[in-house]
C-alpha atoms as a PDB file:
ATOM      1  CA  UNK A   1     200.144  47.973  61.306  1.00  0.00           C
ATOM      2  CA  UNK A   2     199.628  52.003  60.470  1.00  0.00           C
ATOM      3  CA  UNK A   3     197.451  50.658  57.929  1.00  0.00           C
ATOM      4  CA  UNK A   4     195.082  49.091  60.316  1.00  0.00           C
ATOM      5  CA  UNK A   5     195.193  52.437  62.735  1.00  0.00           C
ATOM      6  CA  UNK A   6     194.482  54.651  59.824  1.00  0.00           C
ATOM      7  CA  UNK A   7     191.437  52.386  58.582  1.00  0.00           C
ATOM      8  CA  UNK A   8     190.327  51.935  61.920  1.00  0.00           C
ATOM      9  CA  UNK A   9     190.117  56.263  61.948  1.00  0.00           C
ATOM     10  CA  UNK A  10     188.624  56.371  58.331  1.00  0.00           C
ATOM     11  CA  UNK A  11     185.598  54.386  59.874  1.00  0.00           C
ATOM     12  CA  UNK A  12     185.131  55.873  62.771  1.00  0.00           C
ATOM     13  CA  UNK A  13     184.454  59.206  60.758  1.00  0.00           C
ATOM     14  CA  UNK A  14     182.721  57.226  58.488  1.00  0.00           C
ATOM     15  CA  UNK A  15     180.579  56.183  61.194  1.00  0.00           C
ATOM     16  CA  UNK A  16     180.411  59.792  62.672  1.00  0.00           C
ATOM     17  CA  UNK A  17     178.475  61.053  59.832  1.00  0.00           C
ATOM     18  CA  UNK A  18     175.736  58.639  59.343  1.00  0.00           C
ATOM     19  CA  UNK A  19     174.543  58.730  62.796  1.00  0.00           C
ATOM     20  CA  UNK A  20     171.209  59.901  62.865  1.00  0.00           C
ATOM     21  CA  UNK A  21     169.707  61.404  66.323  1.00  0.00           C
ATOM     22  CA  UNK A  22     166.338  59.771  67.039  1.00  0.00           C
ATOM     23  CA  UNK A  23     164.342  62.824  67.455  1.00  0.00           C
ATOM     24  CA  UNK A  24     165.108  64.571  64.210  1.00  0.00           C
ATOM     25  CA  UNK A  25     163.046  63.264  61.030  1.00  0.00           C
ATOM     26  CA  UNK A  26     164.514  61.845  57.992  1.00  0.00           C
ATOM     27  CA  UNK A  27     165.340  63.730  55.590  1.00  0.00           C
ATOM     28  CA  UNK A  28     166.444  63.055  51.130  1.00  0.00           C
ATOM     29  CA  UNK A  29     168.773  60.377  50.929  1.00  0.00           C
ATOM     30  CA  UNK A  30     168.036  59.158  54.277  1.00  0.00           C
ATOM     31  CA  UNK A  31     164.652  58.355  53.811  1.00  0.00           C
ATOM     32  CA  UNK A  32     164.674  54.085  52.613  1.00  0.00           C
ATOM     33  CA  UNK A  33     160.805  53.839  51.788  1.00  0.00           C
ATOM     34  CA  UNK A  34     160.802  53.031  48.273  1.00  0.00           C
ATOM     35  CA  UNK A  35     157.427  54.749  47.632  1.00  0.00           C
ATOM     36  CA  UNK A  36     155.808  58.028  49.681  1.00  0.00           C
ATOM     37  CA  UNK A  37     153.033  60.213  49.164  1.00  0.00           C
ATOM     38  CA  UNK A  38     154.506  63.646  48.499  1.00  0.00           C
ATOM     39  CA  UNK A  39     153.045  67.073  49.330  1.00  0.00           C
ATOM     40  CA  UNK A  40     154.424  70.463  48.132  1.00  0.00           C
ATOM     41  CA  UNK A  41     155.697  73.479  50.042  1.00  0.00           C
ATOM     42  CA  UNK A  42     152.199  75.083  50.063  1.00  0.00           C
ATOM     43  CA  UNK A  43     150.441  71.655  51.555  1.00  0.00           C
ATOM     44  CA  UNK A  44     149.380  70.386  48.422  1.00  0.00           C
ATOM     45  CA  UNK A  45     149.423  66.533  47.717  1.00  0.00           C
ATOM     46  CA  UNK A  46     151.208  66.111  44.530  1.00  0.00           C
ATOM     47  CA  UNK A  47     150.282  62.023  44.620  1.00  0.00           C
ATOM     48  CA  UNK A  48     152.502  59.239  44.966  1.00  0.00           C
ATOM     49  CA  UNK A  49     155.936  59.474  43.867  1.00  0.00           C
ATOM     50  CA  UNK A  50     159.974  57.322  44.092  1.00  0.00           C
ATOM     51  CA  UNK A  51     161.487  58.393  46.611  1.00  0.00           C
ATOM     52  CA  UNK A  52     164.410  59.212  43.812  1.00  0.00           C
ATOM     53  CA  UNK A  53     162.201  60.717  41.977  1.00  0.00           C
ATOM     54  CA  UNK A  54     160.631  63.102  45.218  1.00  0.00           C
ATOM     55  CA  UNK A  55     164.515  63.835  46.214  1.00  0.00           C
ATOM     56  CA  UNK A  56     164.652  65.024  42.726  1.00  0.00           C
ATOM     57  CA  UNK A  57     161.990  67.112  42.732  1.00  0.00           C
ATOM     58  CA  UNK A  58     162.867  68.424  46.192  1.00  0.00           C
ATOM     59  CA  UNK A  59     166.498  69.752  44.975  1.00  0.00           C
ATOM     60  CA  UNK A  60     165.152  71.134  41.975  1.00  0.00           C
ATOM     61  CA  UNK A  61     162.863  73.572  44.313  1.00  0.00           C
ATOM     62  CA  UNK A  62     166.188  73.743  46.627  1.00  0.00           C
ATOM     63  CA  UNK A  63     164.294  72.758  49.528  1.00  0.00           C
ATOM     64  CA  UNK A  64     164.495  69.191  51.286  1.00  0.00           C
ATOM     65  CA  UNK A  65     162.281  66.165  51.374  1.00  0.00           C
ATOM     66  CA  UNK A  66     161.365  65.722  55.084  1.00  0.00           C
ATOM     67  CA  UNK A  67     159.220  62.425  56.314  1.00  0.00           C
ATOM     68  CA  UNK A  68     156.582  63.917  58.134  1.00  0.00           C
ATOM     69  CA  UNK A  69     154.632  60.705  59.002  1.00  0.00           C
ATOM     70  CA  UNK A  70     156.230  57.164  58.616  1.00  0.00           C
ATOM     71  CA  UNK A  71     153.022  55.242  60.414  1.00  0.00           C
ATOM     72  CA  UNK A  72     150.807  55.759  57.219  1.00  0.00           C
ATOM     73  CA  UNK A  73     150.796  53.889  54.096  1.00  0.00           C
ATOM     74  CA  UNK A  74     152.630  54.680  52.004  1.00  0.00           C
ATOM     75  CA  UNK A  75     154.376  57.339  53.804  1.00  0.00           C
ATOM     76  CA  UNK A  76     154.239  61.341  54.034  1.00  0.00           C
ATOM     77  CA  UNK A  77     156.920  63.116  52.773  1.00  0.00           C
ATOM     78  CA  UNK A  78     156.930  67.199  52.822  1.00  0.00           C
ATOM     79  CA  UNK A  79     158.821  69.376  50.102  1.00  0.00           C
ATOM     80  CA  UNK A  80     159.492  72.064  53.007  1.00  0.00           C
ATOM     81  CA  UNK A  81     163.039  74.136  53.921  1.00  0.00           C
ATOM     82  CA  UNK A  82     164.666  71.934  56.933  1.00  0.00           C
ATOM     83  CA  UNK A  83     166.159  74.532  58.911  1.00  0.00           C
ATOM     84  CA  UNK A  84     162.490  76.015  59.210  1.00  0.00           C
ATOM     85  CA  UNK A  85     160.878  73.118  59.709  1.00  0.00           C
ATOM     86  CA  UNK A  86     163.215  72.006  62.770  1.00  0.00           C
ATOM     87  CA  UNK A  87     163.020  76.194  64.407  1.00  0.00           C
ATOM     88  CA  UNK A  88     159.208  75.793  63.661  1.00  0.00           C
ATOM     89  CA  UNK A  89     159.116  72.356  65.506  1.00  0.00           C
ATOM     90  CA  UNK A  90     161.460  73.231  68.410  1.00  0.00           C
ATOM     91  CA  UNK A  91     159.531  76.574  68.886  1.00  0.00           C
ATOM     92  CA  UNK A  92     156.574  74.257  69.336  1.00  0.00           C
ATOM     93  CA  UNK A  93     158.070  72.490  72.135  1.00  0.00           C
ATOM     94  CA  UNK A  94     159.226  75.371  73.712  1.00  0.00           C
ATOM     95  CA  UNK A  95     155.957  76.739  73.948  1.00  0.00           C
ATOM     96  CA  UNK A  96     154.198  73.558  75.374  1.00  0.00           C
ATOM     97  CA  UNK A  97     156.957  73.194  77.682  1.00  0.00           C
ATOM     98  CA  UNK A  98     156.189  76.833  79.087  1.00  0.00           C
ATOM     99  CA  UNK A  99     152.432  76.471  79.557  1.00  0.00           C
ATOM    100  CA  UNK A 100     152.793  73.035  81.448  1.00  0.00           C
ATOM    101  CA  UNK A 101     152.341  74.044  85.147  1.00  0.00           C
ATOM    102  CA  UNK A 102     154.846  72.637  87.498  1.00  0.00           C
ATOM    103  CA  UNK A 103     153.978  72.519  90.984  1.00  0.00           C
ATOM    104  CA  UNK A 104     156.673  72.312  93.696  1.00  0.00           C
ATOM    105  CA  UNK A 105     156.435  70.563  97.250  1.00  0.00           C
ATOM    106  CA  UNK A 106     156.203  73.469  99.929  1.00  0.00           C
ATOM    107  CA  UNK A 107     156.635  72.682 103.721  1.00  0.00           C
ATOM    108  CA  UNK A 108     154.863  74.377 106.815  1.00  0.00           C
ATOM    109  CA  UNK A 109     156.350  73.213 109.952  1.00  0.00           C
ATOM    110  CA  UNK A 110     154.851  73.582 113.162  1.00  0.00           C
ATOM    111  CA  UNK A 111     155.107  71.936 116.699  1.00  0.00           C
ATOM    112  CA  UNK A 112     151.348  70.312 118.200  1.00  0.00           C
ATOM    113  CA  UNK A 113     151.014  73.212 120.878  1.00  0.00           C
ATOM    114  CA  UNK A 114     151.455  75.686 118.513  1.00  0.00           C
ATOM    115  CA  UNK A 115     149.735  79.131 119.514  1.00  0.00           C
ATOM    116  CA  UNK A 116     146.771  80.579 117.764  1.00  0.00           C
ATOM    117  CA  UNK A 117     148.570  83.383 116.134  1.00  0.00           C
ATOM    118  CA  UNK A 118     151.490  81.234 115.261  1.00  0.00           C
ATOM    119  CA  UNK A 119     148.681  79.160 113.738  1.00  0.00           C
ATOM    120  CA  UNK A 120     147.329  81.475 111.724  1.00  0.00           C
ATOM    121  CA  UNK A 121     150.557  82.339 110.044  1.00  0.00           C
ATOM    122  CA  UNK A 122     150.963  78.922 109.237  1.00  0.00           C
ATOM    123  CA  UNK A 123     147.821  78.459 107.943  1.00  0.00           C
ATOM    124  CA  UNK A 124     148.307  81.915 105.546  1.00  0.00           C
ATOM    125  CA  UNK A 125     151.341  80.554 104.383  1.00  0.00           C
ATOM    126  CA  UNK A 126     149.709  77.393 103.308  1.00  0.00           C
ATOM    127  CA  UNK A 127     147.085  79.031 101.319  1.00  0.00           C
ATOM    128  CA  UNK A 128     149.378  81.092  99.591  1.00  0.00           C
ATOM    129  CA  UNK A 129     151.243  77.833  98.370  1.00  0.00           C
ATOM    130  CA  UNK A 130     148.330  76.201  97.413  1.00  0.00           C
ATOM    131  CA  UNK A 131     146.843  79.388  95.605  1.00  0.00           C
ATOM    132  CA  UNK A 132     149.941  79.638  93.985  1.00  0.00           C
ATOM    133  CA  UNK A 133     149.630  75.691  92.380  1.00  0.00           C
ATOM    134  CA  UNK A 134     152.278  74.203  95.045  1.00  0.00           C
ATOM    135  CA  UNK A 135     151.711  71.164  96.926  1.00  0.00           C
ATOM    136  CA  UNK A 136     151.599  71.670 100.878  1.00  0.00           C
ATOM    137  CA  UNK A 137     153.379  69.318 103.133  1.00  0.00           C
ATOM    138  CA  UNK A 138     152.339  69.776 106.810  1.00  0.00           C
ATOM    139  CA  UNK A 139     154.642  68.944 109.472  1.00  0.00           C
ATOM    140  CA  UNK A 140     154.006  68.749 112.830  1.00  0.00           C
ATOM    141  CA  UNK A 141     157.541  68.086 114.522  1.00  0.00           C
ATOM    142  CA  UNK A 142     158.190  66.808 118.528  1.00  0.00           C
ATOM    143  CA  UNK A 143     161.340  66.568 120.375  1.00  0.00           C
ATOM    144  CA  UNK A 144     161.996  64.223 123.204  1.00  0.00           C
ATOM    145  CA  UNK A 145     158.956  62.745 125.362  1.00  0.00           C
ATOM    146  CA  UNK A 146     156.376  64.581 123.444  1.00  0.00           C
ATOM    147  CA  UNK A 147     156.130  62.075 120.516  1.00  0.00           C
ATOM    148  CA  UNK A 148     153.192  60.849 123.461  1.00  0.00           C
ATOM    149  CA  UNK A 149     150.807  63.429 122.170  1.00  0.00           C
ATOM    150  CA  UNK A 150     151.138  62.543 118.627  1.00  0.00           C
ATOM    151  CA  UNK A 151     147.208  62.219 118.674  1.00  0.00           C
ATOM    152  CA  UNK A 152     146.857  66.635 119.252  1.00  0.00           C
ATOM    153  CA  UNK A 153     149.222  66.849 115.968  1.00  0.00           C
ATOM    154  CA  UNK A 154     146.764  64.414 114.262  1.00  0.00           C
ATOM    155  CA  UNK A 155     143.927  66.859 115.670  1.00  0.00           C
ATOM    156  CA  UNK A 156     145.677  69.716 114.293  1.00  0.00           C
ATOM    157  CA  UNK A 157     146.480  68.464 111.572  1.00  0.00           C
ATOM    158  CA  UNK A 158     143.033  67.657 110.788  1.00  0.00           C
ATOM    159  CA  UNK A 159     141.800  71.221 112.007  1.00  0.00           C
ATOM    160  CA  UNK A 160     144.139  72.580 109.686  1.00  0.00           C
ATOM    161  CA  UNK A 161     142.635  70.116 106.408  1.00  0.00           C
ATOM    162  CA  UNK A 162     139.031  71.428 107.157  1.00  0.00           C
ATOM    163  CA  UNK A 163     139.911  74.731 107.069  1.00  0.00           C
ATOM    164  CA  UNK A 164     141.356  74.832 104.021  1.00  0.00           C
ATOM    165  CA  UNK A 165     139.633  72.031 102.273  1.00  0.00           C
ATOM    166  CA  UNK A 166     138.089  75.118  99.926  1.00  0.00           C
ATOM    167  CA  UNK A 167     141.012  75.409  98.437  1.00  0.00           C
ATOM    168  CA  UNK A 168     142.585  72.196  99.155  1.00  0.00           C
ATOM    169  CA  UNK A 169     142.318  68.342  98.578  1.00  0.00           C
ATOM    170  CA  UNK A 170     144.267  66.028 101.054  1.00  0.00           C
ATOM    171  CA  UNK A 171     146.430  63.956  98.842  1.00  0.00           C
ATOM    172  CA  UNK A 172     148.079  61.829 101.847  1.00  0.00           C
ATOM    173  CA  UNK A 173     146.084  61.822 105.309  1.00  0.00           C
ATOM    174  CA  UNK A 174     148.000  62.397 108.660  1.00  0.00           C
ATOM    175  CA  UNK A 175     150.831  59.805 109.232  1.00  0.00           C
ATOM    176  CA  UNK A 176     152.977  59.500 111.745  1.00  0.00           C
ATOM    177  CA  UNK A 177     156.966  59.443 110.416  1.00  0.00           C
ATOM    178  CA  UNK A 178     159.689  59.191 112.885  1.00  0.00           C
ATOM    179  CA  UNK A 179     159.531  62.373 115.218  1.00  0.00           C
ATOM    180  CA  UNK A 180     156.929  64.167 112.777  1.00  0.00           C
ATOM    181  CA  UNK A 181     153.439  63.641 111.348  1.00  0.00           C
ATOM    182  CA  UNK A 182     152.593  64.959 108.099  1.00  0.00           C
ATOM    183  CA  UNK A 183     150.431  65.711 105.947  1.00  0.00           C
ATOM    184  CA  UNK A 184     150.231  66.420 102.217  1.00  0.00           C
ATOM    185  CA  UNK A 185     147.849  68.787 100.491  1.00  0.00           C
ATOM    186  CA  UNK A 186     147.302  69.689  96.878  1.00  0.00           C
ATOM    187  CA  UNK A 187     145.703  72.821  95.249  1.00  0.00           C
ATOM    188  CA  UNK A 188     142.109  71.314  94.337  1.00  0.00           C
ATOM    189  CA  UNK A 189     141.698  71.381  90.208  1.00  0.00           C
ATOM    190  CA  UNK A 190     139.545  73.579  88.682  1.00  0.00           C
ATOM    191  CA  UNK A 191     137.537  70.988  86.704  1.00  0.00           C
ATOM    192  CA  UNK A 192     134.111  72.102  87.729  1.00  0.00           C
END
């Protein structure tokens, strides 16, 4: 019965070390094509070669055989160090992930007889979002009985659209949502 345990453990570990993670590219031995086209450290394509006879070639060079692109025929294998290869690649996508923009959902709340001034603050806030890239949601918010004048936080609402509609493009129109109507406005893009 220890027997059983113990082989059980031997191929778990066993199984431990062959898993491969699905982003990272395969690399010497784990590469199964049977025939790639091989290019050397400085980008040269040294023709079509074994795959024994590229790992070969790769160890003699002490660097690693790395499958760069699997969707051509045959496939592209790079002579290149690994541990550069994966810094260079996650450097990459460290860098695209830092230029992509992300825009957050900012709220202006307000009530429908909101006074001019109080307006205006509202409405600075709200181009300050969307100058900054964020997304606007308007809220115009009632309590009790005066969810009857919805249709002056619709006016407003609109009001508030045209006046920025510079800077602005309505992405959801004026809907009424429980005790609130809202609105949703997004920076306009800078396309022309």
């Amino acid at each position: 019965m220890k027997d059983n345990n113990q082989n059980f453990v031997l191929d778990n570990k066993n199984n431990s070390k062959n898993k491969i993670s699905r982003n990272s590219p395969l690399i010497n031995e784990r590469i199964t094509c049977s025939k790639i086209r091989l290019v050397d450290s400085n980008g040269e394509q040294l023709g079509i070669f074994n795959t024994p006879e590229a790992i070969k070639l790769a160890k003699q060079q002490q660097l690693d055989l790395v499958l760069i692109s699997d969707k051509s025929d045959p496939p592209v294998c790079k002579i290149i160090n690994y541990g550069k290869y994966k810094f260079a690649q996650e450097k990459k996508a460290k860098e695209i992930r830092k230029k992509q923009q992300t825009s957050h959902l900012k709220e202006v709340k307000m009530r429908y007889n909101i006074e001019a001034h109080d307006y205006k603050v509202r409405l600075n806030q709200a181009t300050r979002f969307l100058k900054s890239g964020d997304k606007v949601k308007a809220t115009v918010t009632f309590r009790g009985r005066e969810i009857q004048h919805a249709d002056l936080a619709f006016v407003l609402l609109k009001k508030m659209a045209s006046e920025l509609e510079e800077i602005s493009d309505v992405q959801q129109l004026p809907l009424k949502e429980g005790r609130a109507v809202l609105m949703i406005l997004s920076p306009k893009s800078n396309s022309h």
